[in-house]
C-alpha atoms as a PDB file:
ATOM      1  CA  UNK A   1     -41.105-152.495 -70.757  1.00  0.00           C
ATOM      2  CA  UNK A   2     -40.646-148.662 -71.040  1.00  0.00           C
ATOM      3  CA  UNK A   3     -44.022-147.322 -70.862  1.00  0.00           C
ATOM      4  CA  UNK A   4     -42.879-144.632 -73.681  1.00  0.00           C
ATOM      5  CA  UNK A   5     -41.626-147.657 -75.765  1.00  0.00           C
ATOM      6  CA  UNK A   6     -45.097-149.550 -75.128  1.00  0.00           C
ATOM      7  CA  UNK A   7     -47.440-147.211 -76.004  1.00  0.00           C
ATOM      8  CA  UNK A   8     -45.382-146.359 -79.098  1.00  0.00           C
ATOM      9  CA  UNK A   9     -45.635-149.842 -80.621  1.00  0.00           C
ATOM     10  CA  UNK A  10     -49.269-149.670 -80.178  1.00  0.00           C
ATOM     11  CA  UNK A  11     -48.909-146.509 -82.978  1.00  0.00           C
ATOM     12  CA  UNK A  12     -49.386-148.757 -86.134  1.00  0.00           C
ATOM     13  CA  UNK A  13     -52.335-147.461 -87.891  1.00  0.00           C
ATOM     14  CA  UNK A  14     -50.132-145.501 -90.519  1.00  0.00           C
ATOM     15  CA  UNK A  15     -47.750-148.102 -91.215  1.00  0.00           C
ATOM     16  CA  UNK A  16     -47.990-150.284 -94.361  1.00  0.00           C
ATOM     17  CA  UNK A  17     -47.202-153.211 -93.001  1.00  0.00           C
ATOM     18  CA  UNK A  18     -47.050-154.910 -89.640  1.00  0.00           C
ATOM     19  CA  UNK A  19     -44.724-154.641 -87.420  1.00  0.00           C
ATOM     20  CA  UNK A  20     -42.520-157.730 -86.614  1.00  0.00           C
ATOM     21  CA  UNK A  21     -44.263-160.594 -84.095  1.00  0.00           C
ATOM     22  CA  UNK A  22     -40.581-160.393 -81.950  1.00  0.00           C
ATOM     23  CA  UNK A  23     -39.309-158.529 -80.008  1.00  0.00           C
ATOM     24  CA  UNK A  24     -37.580-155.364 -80.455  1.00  0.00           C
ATOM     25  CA  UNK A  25     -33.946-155.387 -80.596  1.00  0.00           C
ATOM     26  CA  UNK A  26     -32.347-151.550 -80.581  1.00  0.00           C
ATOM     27  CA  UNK A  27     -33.817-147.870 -79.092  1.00  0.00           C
ATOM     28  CA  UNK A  28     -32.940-144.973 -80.741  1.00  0.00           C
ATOM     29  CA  UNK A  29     -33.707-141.404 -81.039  1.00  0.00           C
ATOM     30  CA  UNK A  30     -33.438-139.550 -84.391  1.00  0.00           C
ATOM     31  CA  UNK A  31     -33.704-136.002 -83.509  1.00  0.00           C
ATOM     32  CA  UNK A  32     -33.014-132.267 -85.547  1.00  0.00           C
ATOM     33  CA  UNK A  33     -33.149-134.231 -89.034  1.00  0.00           C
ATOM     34  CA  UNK A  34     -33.235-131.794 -92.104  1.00  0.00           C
ATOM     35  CA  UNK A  35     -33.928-133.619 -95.186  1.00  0.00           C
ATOM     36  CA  UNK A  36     -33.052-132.330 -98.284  1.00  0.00           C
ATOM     37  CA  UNK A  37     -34.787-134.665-101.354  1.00  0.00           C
ATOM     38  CA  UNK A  38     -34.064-134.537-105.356  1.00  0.00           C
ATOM     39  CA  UNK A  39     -35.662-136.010-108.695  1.00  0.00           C
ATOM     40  CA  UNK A  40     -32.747-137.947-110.179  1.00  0.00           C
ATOM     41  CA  UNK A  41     -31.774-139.648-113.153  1.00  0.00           C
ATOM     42  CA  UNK A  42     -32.682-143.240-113.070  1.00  0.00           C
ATOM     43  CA  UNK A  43     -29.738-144.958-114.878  1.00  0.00           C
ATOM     44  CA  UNK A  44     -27.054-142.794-112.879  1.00  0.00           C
ATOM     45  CA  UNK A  45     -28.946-144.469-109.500  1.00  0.00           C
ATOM     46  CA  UNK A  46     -29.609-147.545-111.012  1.00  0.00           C
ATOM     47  CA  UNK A  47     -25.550-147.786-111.411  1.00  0.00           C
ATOM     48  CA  UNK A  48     -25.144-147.441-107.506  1.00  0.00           C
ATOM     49  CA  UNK A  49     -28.195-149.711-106.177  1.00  0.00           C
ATOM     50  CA  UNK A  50     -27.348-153.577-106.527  1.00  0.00           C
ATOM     51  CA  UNK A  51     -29.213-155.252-109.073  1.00  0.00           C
ATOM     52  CA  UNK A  52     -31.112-157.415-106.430  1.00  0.00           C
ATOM     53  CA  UNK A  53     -32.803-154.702-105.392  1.00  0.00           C
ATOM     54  CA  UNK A  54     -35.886-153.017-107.024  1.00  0.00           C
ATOM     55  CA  UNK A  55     -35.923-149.045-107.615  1.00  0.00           C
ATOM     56  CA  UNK A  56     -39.196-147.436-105.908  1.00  0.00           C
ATOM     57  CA  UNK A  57     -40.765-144.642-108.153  1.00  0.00           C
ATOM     58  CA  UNK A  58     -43.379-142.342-107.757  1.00  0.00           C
ATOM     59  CA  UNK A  59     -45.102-141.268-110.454  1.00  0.00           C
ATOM     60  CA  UNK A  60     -42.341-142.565-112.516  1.00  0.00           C
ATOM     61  CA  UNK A  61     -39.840-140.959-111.099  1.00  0.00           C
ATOM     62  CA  UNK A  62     -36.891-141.815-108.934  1.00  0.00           C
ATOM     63  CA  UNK A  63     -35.629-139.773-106.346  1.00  0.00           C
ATOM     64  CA  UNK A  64     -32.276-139.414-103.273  1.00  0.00           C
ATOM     65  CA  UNK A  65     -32.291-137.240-100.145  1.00  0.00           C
ATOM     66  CA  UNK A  66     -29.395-136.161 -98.305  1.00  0.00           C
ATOM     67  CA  UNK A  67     -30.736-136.713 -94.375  1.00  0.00           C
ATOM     68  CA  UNK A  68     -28.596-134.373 -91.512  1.00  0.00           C
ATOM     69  CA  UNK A  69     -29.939-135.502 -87.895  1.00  0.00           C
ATOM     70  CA  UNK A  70     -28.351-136.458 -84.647  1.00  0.00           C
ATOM     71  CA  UNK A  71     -28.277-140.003 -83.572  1.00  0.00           C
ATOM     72  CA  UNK A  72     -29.210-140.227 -79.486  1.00  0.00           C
ATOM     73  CA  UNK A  73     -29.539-142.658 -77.241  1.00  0.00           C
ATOM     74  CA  UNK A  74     -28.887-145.637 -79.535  1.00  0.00           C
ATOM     75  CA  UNK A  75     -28.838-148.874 -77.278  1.00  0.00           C
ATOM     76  CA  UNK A  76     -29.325-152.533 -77.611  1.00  0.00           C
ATOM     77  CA  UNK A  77     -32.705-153.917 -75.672  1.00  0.00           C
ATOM     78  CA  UNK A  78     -32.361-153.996 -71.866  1.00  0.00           C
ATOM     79  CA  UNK A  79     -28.479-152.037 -72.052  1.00  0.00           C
ATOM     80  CA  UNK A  80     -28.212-148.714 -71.280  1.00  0.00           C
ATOM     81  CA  UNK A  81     -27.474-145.974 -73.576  1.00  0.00           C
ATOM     82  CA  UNK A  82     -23.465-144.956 -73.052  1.00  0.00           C
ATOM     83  CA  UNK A  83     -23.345-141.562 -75.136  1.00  0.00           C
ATOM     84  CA  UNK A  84     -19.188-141.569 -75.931  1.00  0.00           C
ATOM     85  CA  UNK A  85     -21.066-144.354 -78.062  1.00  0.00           C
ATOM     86  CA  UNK A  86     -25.029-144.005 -78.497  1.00  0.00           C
ATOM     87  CA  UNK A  87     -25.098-139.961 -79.202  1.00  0.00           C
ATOM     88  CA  UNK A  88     -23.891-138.437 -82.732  1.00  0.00           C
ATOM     89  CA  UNK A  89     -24.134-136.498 -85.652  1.00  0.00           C
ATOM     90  CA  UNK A  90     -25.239-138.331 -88.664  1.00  0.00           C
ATOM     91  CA  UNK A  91     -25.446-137.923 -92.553  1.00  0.00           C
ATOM     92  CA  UNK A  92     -26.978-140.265 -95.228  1.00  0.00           C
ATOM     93  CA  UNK A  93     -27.175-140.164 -98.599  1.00  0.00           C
ATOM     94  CA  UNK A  94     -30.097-142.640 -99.697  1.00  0.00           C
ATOM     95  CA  UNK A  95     -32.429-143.269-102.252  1.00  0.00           C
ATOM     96  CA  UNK A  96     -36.197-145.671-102.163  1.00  0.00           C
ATOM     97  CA  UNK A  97     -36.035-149.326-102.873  1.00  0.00           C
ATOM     98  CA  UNK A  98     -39.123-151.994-102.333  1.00  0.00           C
ATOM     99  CA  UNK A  99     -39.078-155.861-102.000  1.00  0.00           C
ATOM    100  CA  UNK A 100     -42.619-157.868-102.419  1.00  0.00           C
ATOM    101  CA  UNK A 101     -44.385-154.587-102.205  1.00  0.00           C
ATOM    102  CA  UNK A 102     -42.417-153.502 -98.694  1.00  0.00           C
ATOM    103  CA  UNK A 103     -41.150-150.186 -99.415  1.00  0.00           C
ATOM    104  CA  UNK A 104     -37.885-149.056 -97.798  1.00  0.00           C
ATOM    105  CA  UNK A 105     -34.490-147.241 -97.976  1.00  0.00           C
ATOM    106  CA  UNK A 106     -31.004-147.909 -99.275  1.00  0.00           C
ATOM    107  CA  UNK A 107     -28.046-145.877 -97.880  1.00  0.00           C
ATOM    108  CA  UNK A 108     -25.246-145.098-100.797  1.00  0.00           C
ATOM    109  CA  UNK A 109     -23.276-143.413 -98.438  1.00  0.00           C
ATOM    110  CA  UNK A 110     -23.326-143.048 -94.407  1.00  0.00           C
ATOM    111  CA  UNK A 111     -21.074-140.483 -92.236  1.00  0.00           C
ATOM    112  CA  UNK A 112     -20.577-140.375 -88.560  1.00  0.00           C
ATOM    113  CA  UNK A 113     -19.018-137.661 -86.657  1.00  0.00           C
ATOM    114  CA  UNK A 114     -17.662-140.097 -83.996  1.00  0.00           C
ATOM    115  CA  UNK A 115     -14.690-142.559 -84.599  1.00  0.00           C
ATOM    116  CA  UNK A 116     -15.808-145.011 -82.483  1.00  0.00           C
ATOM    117  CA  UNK A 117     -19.623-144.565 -83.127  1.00  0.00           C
ATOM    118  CA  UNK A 118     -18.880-144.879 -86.414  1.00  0.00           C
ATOM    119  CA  UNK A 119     -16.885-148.607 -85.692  1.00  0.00           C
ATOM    120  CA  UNK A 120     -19.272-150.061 -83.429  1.00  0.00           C
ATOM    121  CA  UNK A 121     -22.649-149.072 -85.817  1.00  0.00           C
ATOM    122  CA  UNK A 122     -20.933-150.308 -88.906  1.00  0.00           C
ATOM    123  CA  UNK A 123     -20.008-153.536 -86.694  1.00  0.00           C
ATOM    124  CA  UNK A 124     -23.520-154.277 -85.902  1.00  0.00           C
ATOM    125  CA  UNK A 125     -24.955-153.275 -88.944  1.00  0.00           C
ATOM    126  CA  UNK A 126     -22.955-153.954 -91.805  1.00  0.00           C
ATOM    127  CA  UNK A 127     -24.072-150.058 -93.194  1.00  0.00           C
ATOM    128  CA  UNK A 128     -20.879-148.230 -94.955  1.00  0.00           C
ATOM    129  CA  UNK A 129     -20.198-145.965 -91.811  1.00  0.00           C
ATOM    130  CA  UNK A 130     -17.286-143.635 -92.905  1.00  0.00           C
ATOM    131  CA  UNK A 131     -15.704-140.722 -90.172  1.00  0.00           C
ATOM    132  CA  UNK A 132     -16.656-137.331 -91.466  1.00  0.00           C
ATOM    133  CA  UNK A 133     -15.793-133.792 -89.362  1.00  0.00           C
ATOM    134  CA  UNK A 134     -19.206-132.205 -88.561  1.00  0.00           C
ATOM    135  CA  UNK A 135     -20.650-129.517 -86.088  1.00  0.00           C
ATOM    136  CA  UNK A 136     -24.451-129.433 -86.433  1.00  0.00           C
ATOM    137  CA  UNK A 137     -25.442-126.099 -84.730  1.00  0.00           C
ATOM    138  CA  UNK A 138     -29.397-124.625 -84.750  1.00  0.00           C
ATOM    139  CA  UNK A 139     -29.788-124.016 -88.119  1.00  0.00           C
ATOM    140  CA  UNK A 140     -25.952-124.506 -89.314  1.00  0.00           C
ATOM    141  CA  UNK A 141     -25.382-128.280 -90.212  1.00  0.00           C
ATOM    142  CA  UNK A 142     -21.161-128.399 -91.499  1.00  0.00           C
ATOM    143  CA  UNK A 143     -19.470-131.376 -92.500  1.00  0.00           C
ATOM    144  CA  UNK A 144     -16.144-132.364 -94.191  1.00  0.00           C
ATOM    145  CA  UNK A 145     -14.859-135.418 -95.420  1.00  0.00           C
ATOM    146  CA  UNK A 146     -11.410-135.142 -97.232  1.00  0.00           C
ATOM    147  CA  UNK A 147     -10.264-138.627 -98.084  1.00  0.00           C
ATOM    148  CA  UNK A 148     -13.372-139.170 -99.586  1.00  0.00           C
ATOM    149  CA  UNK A 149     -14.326-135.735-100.814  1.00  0.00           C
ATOM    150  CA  UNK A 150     -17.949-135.569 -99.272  1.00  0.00           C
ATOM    151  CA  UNK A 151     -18.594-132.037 -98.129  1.00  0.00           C
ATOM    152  CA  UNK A 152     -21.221-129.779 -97.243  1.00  0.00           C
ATOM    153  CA  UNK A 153     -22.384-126.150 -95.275  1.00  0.00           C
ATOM    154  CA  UNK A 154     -25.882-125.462 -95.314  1.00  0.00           C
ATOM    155  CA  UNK A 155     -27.944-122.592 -93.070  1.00  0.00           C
ATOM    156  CA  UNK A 156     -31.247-122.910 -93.024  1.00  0.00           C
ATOM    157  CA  UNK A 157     -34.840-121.269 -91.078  1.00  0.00           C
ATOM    158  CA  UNK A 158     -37.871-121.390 -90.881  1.00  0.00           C
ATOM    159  CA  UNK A 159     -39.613-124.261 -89.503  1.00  0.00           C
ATOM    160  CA  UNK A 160     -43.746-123.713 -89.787  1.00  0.00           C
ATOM    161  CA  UNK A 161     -45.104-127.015 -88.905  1.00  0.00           C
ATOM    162  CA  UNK A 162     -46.956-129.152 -91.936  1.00  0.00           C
ATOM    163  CA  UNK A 163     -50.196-130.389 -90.681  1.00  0.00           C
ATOM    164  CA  UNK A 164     -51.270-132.188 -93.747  1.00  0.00           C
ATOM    165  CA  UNK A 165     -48.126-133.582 -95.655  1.00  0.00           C
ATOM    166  CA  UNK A 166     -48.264-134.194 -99.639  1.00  0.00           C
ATOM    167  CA  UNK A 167     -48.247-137.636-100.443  1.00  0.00           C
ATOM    168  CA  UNK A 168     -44.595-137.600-101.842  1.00  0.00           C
ATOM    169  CA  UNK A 169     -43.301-135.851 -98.518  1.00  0.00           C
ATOM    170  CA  UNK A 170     -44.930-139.234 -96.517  1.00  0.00           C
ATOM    171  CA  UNK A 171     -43.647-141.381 -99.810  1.00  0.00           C
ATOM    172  CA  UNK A 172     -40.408-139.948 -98.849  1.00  0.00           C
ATOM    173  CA  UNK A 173     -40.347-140.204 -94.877  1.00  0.00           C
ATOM    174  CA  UNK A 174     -42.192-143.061 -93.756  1.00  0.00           C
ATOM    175  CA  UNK A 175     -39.975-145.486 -94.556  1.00  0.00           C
ATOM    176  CA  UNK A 176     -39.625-148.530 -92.211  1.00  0.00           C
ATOM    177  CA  UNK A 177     -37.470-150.686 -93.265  1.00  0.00           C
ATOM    178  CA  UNK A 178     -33.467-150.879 -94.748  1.00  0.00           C
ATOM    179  CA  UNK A 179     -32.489-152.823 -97.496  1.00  0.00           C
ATOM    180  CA  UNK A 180     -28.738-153.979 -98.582  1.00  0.00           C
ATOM    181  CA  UNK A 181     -26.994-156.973-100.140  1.00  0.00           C
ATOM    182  CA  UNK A 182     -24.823-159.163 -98.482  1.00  0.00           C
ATOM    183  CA  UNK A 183     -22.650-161.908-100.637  1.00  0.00           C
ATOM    184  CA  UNK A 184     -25.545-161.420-103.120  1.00  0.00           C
ATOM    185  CA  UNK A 185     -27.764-161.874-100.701  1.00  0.00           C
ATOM    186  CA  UNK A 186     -30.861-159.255 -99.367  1.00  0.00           C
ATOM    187  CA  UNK A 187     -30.978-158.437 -96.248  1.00  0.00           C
ATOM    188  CA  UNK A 188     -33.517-156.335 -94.156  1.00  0.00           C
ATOM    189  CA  UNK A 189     -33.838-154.043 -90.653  1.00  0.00           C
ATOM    190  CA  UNK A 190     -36.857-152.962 -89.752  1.00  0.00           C
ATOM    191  CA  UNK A 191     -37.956-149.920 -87.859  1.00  0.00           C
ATOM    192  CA  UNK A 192     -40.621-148.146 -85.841  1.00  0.00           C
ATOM    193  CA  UNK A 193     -41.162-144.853 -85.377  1.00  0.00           C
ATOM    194  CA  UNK A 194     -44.458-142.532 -85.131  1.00  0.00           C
ATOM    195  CA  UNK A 195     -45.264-140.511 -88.015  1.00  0.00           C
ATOM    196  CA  UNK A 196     -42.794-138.295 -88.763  1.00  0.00           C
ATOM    197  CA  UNK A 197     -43.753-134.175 -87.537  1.00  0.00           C
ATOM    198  CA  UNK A 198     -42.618-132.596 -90.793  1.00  0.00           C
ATOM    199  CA  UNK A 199     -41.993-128.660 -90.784  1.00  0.00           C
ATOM    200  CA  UNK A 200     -41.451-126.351 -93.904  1.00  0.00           C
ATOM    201  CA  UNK A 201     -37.992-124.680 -94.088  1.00  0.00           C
ATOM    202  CA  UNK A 202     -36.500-123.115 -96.203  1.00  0.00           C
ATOM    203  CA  UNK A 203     -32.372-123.417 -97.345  1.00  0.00           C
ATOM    204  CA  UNK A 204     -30.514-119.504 -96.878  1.00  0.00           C
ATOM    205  CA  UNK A 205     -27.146-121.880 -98.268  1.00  0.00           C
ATOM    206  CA  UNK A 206     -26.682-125.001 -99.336  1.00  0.00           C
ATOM    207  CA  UNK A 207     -23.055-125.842-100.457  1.00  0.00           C
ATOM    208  CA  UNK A 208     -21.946-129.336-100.628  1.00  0.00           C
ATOM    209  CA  UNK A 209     -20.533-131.845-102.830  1.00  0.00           C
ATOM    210  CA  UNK A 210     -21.975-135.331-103.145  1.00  0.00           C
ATOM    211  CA  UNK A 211     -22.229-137.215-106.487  1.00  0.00           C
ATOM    212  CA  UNK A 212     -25.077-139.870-107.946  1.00  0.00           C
ATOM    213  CA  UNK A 213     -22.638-141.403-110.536  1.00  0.00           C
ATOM    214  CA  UNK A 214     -22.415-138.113-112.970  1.00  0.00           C
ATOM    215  CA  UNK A 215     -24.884-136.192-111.483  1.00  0.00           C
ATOM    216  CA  UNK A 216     -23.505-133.513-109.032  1.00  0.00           C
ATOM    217  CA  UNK A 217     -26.292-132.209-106.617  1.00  0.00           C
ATOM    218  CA  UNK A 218     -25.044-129.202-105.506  1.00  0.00           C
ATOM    219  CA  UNK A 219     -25.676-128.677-109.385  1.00  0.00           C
ATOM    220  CA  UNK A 220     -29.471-128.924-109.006  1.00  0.00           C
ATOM    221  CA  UNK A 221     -32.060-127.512-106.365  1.00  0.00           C
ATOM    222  CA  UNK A 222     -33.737-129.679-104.498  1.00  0.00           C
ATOM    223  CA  UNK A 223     -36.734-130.502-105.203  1.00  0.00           C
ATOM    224  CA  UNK A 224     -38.544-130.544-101.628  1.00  0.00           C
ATOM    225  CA  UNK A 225     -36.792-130.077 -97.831  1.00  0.00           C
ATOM    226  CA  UNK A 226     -38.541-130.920 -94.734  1.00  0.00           C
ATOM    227  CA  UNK A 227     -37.011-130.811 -91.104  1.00  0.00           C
ATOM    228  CA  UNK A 228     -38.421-132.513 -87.857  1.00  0.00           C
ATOM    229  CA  UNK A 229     -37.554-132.002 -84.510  1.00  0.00           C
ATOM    230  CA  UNK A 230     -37.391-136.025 -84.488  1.00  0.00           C
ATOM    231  CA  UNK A 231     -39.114-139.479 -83.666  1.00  0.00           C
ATOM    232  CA  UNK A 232     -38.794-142.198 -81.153  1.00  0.00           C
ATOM    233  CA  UNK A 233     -37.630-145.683 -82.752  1.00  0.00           C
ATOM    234  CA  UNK A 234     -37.678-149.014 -81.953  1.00  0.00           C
ATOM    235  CA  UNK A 235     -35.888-151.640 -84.204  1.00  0.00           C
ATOM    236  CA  UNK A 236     -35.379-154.864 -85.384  1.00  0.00           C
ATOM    237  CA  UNK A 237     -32.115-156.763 -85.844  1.00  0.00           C
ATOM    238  CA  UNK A 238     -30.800-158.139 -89.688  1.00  0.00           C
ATOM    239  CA  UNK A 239     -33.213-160.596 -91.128  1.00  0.00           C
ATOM    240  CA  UNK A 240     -31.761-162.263 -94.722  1.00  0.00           C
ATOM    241  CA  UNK A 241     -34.544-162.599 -97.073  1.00  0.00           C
ATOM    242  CA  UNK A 242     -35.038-165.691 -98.815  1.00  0.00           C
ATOM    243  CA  UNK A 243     -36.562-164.127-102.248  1.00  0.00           C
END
């Protein structure tokens, strides 16, 4: 075993639960992520999460990000990484969902800047992968989708490391697992990853167009944004729950 990958699954203390007895199935880096997070409206997410799966509030409040990174060295256990493949810009729109007290993430939308990145991952994963036009330059993230009228052009600076992150910025970020329905059915990936290194920034422009049912972000400021210069990540193939 990689002796980076080893020592990183001995990292558990901040996790909430345990990670999985088997072995690891994927390696992936998630590098350059600027997350950009929003309060919303409850019943205008509630319309876009399956009903299977349970909303996670804090303090009573429900909440999306929009997450910019690049996707690196992505590879299956024991396979090297092939970067026409393994390296790309990402961008998800998510919001917080639990199960039996596991919190974890559900992805409304999910953009690629690769065409065939964007096949194989949706292949293996079953996540709704669309092809969107990006170019993610230091502190200039771009990205235009046209057939399905996602868009977005945001500079930002900054980046004064947080030492001590507010409990909704680690409520937020250290997320380990994915959640989605299948044929009515839930099903769950789990991931590993160090704490996230969270830095302050701050948005110069933020221009984009992404809905939550009626609710138009670009209509609201956000509420908090964080970047990272990225984590390390191990994870864990589909698992269908039985509850």
């Amino acid at each position: 075993m990689n002796s980076a990958i080893k020592e990183l699954l001995t990292h558990t203390a901040h996790r909430k639960f345990p990670i999985p007895k088997r072995k690891w199935d994927y390696y992936l880096e998630w590098l350059n992520a600027l997350f950009i997070h929003w309060k919303i409206n409850y019943d205008e997410l509630r319309k876009l999460v399956p009903k299977e799966l349970e909303i996670d509030l804090m303090n009573g409040e429900s909440w999306v990000s929009l997450v910019l990174f690049d996707m690196k060295n992505i590879r299956p256990r024991g396979i090297p990484p092939l970067a026409a493949v393994s390296d790309f810009h990402e961008i998800n729109l998510r919001t917080y969902v639990t199960h039996n007290g596991i919190p974890g993430v559900y992805f409304i939308s999910m953009e690629g800047h690769k065409a065939l990145s964007v096949f194989v991952t949706k292949l293996l994963t079953g996540f709704p992968y669309i092809k969107s036009d990006m170019q993610f330059q230091k502190g200039h993230y771009n990205s235009v989708n046209v057939r399905n009228n996602l868009k977005l052009d945001i500079e930002f600076e900054g980046r004064q490391a947080i030492e001590a992150p507010l409990e909704i910025a680690k409520w937020l970020t250290e997320r380990y697992s994915v959640y989605d329905v299948k044929k009515g059915k839930k099903v769950r990936f789990i991931v590993h990853h160090k704490p996230w290194p969270l830095q302050q920034v701050k948005l110069i422009n933020a221009q984009m167009h992404y809905r939550i049912g009626e609710v138009e972000l670009n209509e609201h400021v956000p509420d908090l944004v964080h970047y990272s210069d990225g984590v390390k990540v191990v994870a864990w193939g589909k698992e269908t729950l039985k509850d």
